[in-house]
C-alpha atoms as a PDB file:
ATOM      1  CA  UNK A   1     135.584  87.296  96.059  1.00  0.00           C
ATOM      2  CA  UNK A   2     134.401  88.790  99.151  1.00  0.00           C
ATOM      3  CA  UNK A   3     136.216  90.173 101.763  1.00  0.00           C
ATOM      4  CA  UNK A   4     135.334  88.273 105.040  1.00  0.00           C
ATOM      5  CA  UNK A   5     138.003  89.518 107.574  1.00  0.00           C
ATOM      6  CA  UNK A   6     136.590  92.096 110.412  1.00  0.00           C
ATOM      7  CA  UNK A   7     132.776  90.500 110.103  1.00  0.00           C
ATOM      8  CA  UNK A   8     131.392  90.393 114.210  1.00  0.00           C
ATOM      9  CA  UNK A   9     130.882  87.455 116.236  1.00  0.00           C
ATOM     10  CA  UNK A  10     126.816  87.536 116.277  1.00  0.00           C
ATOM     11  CA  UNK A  11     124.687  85.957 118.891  1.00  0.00           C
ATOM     12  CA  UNK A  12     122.564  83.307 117.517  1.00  0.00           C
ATOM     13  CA  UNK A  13     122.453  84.967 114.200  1.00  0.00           C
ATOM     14  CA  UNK A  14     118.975  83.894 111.499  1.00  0.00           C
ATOM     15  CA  UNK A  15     118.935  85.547 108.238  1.00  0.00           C
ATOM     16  CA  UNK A  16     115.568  87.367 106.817  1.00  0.00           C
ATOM     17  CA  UNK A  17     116.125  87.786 103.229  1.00  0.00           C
ATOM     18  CA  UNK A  18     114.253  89.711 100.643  1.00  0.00           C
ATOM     19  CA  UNK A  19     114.805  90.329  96.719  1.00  0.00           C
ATOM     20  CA  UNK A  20     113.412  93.466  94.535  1.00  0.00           C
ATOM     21  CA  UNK A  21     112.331  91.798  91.038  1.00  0.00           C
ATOM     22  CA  UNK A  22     110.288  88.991  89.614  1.00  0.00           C
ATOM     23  CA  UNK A  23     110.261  87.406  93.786  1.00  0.00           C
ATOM     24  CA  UNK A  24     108.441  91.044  94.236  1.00  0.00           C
ATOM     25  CA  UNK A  25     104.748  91.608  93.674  1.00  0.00           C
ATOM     26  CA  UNK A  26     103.633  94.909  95.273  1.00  0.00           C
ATOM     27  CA  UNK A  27     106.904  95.015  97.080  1.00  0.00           C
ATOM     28  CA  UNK A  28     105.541  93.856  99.709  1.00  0.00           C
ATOM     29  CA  UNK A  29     108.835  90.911 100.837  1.00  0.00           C
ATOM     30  CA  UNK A  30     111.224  93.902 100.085  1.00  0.00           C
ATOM     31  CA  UNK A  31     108.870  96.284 102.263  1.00  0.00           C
ATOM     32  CA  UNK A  32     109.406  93.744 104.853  1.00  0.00           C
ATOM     33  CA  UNK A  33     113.298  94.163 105.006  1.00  0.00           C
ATOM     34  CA  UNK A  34     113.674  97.791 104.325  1.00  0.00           C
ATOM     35  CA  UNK A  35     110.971  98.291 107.144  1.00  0.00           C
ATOM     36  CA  UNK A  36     113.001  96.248 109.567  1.00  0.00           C
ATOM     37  CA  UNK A  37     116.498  98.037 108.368  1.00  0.00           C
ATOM     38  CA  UNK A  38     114.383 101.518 109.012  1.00  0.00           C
ATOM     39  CA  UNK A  39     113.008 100.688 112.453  1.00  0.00           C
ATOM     40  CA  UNK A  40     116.040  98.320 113.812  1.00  0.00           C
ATOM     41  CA  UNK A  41     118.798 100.814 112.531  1.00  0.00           C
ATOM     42  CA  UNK A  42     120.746  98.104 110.910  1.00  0.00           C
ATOM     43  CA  UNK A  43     124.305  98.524 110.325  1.00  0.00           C
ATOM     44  CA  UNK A  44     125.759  97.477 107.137  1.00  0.00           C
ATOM     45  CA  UNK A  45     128.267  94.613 107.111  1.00  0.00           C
ATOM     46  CA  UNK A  46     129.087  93.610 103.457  1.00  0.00           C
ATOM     47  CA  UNK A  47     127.865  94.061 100.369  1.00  0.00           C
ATOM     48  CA  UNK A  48     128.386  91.884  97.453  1.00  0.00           C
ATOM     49  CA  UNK A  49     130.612  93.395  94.085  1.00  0.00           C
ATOM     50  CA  UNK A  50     127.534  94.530  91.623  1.00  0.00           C
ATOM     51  CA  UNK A  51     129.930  93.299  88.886  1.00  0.00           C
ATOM     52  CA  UNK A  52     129.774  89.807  89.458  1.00  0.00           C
ATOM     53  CA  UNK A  53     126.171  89.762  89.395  1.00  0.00           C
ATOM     54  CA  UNK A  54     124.379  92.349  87.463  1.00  0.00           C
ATOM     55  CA  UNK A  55     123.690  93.649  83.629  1.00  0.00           C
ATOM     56  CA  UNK A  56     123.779  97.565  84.153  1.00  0.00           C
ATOM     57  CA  UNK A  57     121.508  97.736  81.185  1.00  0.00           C
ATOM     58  CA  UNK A  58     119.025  95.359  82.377  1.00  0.00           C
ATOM     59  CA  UNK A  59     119.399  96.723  86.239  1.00  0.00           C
ATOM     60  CA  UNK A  60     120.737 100.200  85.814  1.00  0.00           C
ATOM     61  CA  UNK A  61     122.613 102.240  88.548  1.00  0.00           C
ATOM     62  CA  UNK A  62     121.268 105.984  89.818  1.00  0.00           C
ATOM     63  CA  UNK A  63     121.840 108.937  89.719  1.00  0.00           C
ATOM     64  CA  UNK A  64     121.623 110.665  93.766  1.00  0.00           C
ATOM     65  CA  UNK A  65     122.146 114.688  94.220  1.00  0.00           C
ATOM     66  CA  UNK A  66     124.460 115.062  97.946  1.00  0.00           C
ATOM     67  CA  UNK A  67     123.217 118.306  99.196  1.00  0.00           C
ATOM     68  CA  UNK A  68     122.313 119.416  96.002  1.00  0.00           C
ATOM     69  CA  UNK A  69     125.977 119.918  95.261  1.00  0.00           C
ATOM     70  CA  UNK A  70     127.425 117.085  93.689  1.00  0.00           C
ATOM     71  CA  UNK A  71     126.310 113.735  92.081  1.00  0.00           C
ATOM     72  CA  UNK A  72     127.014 110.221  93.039  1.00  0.00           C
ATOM     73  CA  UNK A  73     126.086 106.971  91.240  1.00  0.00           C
ATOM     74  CA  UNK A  74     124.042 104.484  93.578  1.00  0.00           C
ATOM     75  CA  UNK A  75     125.093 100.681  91.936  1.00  0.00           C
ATOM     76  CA  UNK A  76     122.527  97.886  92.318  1.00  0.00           C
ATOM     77  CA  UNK A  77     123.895  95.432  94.236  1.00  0.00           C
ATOM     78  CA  UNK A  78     122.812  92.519  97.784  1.00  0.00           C
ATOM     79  CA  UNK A  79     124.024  93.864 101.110  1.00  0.00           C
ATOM     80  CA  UNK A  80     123.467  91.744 104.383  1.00  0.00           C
ATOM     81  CA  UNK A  81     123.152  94.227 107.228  1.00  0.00           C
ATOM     82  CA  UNK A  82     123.177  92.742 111.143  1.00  0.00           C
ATOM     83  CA  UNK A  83     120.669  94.415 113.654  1.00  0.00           C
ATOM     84  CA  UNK A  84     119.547  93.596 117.317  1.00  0.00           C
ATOM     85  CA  UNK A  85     115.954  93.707 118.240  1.00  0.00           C
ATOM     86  CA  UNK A  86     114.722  95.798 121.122  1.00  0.00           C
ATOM     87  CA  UNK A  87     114.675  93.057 123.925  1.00  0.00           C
ATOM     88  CA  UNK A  88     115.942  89.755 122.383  1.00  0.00           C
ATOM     89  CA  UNK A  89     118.824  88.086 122.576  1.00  0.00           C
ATOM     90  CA  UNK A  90     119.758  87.357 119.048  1.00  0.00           C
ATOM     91  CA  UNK A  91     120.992  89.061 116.621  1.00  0.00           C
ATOM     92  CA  UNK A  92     118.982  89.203 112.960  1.00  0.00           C
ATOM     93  CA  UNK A  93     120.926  89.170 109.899  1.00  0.00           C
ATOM     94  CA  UNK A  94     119.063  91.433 106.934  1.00  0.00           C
ATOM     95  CA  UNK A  95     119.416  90.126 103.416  1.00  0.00           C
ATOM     96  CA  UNK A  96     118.322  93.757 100.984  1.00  0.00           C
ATOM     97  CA  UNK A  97     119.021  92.924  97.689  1.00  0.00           C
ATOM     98  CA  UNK A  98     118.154  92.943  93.845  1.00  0.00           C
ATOM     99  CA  UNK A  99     117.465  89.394  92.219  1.00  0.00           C
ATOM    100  CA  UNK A 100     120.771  89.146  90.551  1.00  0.00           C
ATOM    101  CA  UNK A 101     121.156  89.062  86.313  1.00  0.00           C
ATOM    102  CA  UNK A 102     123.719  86.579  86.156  1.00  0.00           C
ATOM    103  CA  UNK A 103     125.798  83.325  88.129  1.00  0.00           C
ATOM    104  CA  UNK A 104     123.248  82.913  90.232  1.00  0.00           C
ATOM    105  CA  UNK A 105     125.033  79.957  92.053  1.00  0.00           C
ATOM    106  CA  UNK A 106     127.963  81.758  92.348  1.00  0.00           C
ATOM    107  CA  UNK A 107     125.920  84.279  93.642  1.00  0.00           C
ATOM    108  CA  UNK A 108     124.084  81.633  95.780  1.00  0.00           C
ATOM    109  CA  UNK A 109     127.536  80.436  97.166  1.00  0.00           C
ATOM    110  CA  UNK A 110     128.752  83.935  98.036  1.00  0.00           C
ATOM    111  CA  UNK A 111     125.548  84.275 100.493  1.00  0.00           C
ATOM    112  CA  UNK A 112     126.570  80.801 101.991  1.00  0.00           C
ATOM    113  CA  UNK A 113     129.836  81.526 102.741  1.00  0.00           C
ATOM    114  CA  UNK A 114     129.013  84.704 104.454  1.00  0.00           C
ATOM    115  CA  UNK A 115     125.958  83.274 106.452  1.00  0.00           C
ATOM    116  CA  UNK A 116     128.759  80.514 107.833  1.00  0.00           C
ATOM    117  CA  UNK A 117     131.093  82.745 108.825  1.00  0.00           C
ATOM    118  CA  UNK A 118     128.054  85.024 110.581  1.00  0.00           C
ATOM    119  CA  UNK A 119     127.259  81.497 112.369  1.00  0.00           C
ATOM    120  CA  UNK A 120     123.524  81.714 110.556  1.00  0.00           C
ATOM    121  CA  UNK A 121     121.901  78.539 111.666  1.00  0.00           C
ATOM    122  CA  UNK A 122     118.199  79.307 109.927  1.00  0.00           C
ATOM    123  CA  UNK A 123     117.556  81.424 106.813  1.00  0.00           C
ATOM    124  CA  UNK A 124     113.874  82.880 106.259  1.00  0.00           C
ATOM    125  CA  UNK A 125     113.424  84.307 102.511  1.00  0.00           C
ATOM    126  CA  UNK A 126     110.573  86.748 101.828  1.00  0.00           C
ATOM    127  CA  UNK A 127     108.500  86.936  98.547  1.00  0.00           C
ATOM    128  CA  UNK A 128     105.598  87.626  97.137  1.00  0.00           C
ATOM    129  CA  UNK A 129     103.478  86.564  93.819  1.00  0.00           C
ATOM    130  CA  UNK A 130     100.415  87.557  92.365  1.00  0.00           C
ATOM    131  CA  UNK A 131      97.488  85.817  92.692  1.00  0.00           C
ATOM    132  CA  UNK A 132      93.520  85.735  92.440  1.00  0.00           C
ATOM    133  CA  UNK A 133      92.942  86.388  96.338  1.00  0.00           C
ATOM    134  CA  UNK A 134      90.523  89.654  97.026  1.00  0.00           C
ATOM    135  CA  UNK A 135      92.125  92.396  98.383  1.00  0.00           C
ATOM    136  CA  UNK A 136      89.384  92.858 101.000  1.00  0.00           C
ATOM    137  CA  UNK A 137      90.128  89.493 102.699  1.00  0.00           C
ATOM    138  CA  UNK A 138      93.248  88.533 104.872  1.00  0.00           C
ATOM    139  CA  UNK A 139      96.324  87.952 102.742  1.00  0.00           C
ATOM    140  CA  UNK A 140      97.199  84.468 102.654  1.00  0.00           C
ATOM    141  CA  UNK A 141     100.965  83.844 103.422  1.00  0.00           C
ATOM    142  CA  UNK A 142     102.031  79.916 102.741  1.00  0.00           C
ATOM    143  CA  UNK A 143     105.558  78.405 102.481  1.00  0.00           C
ATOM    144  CA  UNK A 144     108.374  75.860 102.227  1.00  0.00           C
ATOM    145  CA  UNK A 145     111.230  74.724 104.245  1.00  0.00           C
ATOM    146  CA  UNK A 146     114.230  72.203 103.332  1.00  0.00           C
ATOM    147  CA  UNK A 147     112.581  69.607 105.038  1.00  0.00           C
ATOM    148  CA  UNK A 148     109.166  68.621 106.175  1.00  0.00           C
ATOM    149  CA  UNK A 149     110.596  68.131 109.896  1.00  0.00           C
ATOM    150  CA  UNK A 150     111.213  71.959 109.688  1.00  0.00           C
ATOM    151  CA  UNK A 151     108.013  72.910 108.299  1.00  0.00           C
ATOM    152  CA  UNK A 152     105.813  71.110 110.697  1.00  0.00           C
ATOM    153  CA  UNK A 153     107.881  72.904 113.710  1.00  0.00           C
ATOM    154  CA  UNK A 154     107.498  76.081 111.892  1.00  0.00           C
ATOM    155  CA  UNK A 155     103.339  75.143 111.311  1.00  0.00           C
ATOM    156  CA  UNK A 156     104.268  75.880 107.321  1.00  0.00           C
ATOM    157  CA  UNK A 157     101.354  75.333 104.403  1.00  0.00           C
ATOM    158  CA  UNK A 158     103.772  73.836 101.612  1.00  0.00           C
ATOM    159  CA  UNK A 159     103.406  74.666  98.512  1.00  0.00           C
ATOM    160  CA  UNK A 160     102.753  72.514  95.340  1.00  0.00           C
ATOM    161  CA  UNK A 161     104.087  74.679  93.150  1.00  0.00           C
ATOM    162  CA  UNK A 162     106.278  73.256  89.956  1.00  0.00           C
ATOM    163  CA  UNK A 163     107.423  75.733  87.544  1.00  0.00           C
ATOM    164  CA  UNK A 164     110.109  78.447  86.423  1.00  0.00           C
ATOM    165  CA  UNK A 165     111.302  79.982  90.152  1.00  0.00           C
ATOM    166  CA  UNK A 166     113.282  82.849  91.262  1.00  0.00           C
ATOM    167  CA  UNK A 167     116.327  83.433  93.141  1.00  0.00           C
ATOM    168  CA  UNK A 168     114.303  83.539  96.658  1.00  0.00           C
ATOM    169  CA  UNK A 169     113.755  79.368  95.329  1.00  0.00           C
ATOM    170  CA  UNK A 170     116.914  78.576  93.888  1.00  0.00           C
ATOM    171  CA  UNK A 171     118.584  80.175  97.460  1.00  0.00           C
ATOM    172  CA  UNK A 172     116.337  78.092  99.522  1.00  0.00           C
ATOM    173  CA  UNK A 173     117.385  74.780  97.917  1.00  0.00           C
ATOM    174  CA  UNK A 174     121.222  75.810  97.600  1.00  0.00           C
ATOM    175  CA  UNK A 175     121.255  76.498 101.639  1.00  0.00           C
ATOM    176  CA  UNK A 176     119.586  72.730 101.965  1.00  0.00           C
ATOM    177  CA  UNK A 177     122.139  71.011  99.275  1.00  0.00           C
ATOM    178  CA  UNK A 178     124.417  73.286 102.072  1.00  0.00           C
ATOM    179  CA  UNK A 179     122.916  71.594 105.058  1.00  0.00           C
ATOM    180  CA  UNK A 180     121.813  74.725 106.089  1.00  0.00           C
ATOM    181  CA  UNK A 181     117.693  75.062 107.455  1.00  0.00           C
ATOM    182  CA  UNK A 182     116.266  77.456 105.257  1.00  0.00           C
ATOM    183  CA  UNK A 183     112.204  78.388 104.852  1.00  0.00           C
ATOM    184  CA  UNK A 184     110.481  80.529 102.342  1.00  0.00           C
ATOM    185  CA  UNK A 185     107.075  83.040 103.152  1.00  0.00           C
ATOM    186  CA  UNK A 186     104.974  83.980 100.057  1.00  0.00           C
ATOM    187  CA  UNK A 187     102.479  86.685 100.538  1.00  0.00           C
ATOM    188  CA  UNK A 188      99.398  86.217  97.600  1.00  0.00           C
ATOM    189  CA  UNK A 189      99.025  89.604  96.149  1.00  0.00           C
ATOM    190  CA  UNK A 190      95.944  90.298  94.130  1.00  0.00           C
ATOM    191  CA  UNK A 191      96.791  90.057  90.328  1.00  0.00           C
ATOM    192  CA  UNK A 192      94.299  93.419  90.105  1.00  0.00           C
ATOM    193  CA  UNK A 193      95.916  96.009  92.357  1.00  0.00           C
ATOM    194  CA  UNK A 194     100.031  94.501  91.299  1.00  0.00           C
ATOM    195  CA  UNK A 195     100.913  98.059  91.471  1.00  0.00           C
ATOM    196  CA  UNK A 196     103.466  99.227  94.315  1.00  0.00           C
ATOM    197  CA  UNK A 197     103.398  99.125  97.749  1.00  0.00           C
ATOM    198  CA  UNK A 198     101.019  96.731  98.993  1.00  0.00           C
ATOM    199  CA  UNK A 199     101.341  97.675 102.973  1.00  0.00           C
ATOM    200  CA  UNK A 200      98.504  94.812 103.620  1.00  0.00           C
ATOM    201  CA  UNK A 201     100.738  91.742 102.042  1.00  0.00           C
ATOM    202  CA  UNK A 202     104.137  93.162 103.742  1.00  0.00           C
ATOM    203  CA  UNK A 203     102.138  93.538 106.736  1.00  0.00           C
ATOM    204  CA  UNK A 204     101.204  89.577 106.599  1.00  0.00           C
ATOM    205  CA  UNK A 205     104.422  88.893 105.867  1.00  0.00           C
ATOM    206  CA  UNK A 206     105.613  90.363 109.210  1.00  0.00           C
ATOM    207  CA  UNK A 207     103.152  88.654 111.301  1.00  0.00           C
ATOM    208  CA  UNK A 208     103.716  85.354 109.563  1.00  0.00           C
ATOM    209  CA  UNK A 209     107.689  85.882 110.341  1.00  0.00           C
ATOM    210  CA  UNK A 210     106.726  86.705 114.133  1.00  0.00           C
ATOM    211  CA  UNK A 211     105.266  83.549 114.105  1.00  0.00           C
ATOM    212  CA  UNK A 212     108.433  81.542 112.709  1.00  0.00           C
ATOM    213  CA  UNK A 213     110.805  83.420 114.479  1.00  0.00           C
ATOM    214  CA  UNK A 214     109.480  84.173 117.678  1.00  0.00           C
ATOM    215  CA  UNK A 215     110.305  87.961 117.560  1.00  0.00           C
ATOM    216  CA  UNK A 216     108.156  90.402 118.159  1.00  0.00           C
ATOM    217  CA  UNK A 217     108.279  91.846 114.843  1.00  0.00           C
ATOM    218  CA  UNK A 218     107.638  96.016 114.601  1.00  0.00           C
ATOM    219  CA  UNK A 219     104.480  97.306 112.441  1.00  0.00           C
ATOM    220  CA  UNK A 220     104.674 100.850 113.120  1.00  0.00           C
ATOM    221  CA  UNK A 221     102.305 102.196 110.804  1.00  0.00           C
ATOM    222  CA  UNK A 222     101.640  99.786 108.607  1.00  0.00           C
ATOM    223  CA  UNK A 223      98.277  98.702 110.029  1.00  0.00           C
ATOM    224  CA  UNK A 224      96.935 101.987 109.382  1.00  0.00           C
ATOM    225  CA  UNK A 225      98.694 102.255 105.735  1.00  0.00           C
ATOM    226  CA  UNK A 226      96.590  99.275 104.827  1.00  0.00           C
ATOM    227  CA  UNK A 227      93.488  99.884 105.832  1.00  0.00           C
ATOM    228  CA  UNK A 228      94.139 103.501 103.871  1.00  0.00           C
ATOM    229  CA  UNK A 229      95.344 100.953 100.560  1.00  0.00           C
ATOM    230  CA  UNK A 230      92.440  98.764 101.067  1.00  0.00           C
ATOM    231  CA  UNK A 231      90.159 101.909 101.013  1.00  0.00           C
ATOM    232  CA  UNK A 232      91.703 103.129  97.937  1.00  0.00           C
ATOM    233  CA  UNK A 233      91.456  99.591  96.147  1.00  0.00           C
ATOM    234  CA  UNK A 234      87.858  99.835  97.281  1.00  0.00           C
ATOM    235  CA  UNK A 235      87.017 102.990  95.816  1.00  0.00           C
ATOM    236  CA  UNK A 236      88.515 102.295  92.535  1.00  0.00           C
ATOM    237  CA  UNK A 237      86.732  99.184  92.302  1.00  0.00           C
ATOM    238  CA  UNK A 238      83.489 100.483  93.103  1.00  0.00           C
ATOM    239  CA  UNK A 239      84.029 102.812  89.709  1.00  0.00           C
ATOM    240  CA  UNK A 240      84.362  99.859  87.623  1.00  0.00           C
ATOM    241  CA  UNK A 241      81.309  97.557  87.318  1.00  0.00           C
ATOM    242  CA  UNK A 242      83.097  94.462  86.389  1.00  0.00           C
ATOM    243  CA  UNK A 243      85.759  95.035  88.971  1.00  0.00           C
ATOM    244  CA  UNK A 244      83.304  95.228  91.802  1.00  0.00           C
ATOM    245  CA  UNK A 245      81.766  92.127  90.030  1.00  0.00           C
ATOM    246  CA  UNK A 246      84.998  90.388  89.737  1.00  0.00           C
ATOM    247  CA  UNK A 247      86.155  91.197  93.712  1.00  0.00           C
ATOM    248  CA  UNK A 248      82.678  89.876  95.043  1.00  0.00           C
ATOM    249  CA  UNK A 249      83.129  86.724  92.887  1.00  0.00           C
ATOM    250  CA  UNK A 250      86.546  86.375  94.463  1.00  0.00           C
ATOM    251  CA  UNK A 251      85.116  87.061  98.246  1.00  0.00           C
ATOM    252  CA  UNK A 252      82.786  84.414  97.932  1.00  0.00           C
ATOM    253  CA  UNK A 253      85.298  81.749  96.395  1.00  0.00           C
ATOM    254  CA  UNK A 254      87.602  82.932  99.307  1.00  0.00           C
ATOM    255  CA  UNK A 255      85.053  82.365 102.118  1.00  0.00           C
ATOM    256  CA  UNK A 256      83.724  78.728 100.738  1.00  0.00           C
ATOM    257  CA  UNK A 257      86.933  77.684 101.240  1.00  0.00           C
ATOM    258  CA  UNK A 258      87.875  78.484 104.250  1.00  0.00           C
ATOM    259  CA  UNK A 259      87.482  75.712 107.357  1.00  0.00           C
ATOM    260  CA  UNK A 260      85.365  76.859 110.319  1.00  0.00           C
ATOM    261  CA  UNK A 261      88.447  76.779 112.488  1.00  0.00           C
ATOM    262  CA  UNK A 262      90.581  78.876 110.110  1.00  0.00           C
ATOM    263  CA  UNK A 263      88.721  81.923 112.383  1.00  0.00           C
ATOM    264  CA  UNK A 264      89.685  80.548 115.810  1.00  0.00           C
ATOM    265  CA  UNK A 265      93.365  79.575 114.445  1.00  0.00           C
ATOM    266  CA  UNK A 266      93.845  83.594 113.686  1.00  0.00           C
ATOM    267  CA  UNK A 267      92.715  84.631 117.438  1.00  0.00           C
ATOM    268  CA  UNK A 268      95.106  81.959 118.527  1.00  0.00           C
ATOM    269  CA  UNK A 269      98.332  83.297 116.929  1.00  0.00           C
ATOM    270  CA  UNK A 270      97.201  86.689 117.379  1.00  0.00           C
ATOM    271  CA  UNK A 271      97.070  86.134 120.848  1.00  0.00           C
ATOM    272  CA  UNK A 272     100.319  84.852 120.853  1.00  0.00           C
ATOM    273  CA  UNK A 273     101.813  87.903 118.819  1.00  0.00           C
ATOM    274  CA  UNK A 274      99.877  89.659 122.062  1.00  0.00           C
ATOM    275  CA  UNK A 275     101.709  88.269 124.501  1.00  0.00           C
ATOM    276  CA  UNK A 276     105.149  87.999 123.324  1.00  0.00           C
ATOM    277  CA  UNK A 277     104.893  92.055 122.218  1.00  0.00           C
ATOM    278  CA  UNK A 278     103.558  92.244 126.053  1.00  0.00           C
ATOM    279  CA  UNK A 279     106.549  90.525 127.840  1.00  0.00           C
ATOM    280  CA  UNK A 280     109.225  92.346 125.551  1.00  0.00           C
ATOM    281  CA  UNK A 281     107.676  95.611 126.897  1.00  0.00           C
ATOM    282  CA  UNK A 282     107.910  94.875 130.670  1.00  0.00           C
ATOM    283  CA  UNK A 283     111.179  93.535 129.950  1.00  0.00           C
ATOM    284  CA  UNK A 284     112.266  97.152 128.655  1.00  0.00           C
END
């Protein structure tokens, strides 16, 4: 049962949610949220009871030194955190969680029910998978909304995907069965380099959001960070033969399928990005 009494009345609230586990690869939709929490400041507003939810021997708790002095135990658990972008006038509910062990509708219906009282009118989930896309190319970011009126007004690639699916898909539908609009982002993450972080995808993933949003979203330094990953990824490759091989096989797969206007789409919505980060700074 959660404890709903003393939540704020938000401004237009939409939720950007984001689950460590199998929804994961590279951390790059986690990246996403813990990024915005770092540069946004977000305040905490309630977290969900780890009991309900979690196998401590599957998803163990931590030990943290205070000061050096004493111990505490950090227990895994989904908090929703509310921040306010420099210059907008909404307010952006942050989903940081752990994909949960156990009741996930229970779980599913806990979110809901805080997301209504928060007045959440849209909910964007974050994830990632791994996939055979080069790491030297732009990461491709596709999606899925509750209906196909809000994916075209969104400009969403849907997927086609039919298989096992993780909480970030089983959330998405519950908020629809809820009435609730609700879109997913996937960053492709190269099956090759699954290690964590992948800067590049949760980079993409930021842009993409900008786009769906309409907030300017922050990169700070994540730009640089993944040229610096994609230099790394190139240098190891270039050690391995059939690596180097296997990437240049991928490049040229990538490139025969793009359209001729895939190019002149990019400059488009980066030109957009430009603009709206231009008008939020003369506005501050």
């Amino acid at each position: 049962m959660i404890d709903l009494e003393g939540l704020p009345e938000l401004v237009d609230p939409v939720l950007i949610a984001a689950f460590e586990g199998w929804n994961d690869a590279g951390e790059a939709s986690s990246g996403v949220v813990a990024h915005l929490e770092s540069v946004w400041k977000a305040e905490t507003l309630v977290a969900l009871d780890p009991d309900d939810y979690y196998d401590f021997q599957v998803t163990r708790p931590v030990v943290e030194m205070n000061d050096g002095l004493a111990q505490s135990i950090v227990w895994p658990t989904t908090r929703l955190l509310r921040a306010r972008p420099p210059g907008v006038e909404r307010d952006v509910v942050l989903l940081r969680g752990i994909e949960p062990n156990m009741r996930w509708r229970s779980f599913c219906a806990d979110i809901i029910e805080v997301c209504r009282e928060l007045g959440v009118e849209l909910a964007v989930m974050l994830g990632a998978l791994l996939n055979d896309s080069p790491h030297t190319r732009p990461v491709p970011v596709f999606g899925g909304a509750t209906d196909e009126t809000l994916a075209r007004s969104t400009n969403l690639e849907l997927s086609r995907y039919e298989g096992p699916t993780g909480i970030v898909g089983v959330l998405q539908h519950e908020f629809g069965q809820a009435g609730m609009d609700a879109v997913s982002l996937w960053a492709s993450v190269p099956h090759y380099v699954a290690q964590p972080p992948n800067p590049k995808a949760t980079a993409a993933l930021l842009r993409r959001l900008e786009d769906v949003l309409q907030i300017p979203m922050p990169l700070g330094d994540l730009d640089e960070e993944a040229r610096a990953w994609e230099r790394g990824v190139d240098e190891l490759a270039s050690q391995d033969s059939e690596v180097a091989e296997y990437v240049k096989e991928l490049e040229e797969r990538k490139d025969a399928a793009e359209l001729p206007e895939a190019s002149g789409d990019a400059i488009a919505a980066e030109f957009e990005r430009y603009l709206r980060r231009r008008d939020r700074d003369t506005d501050s």
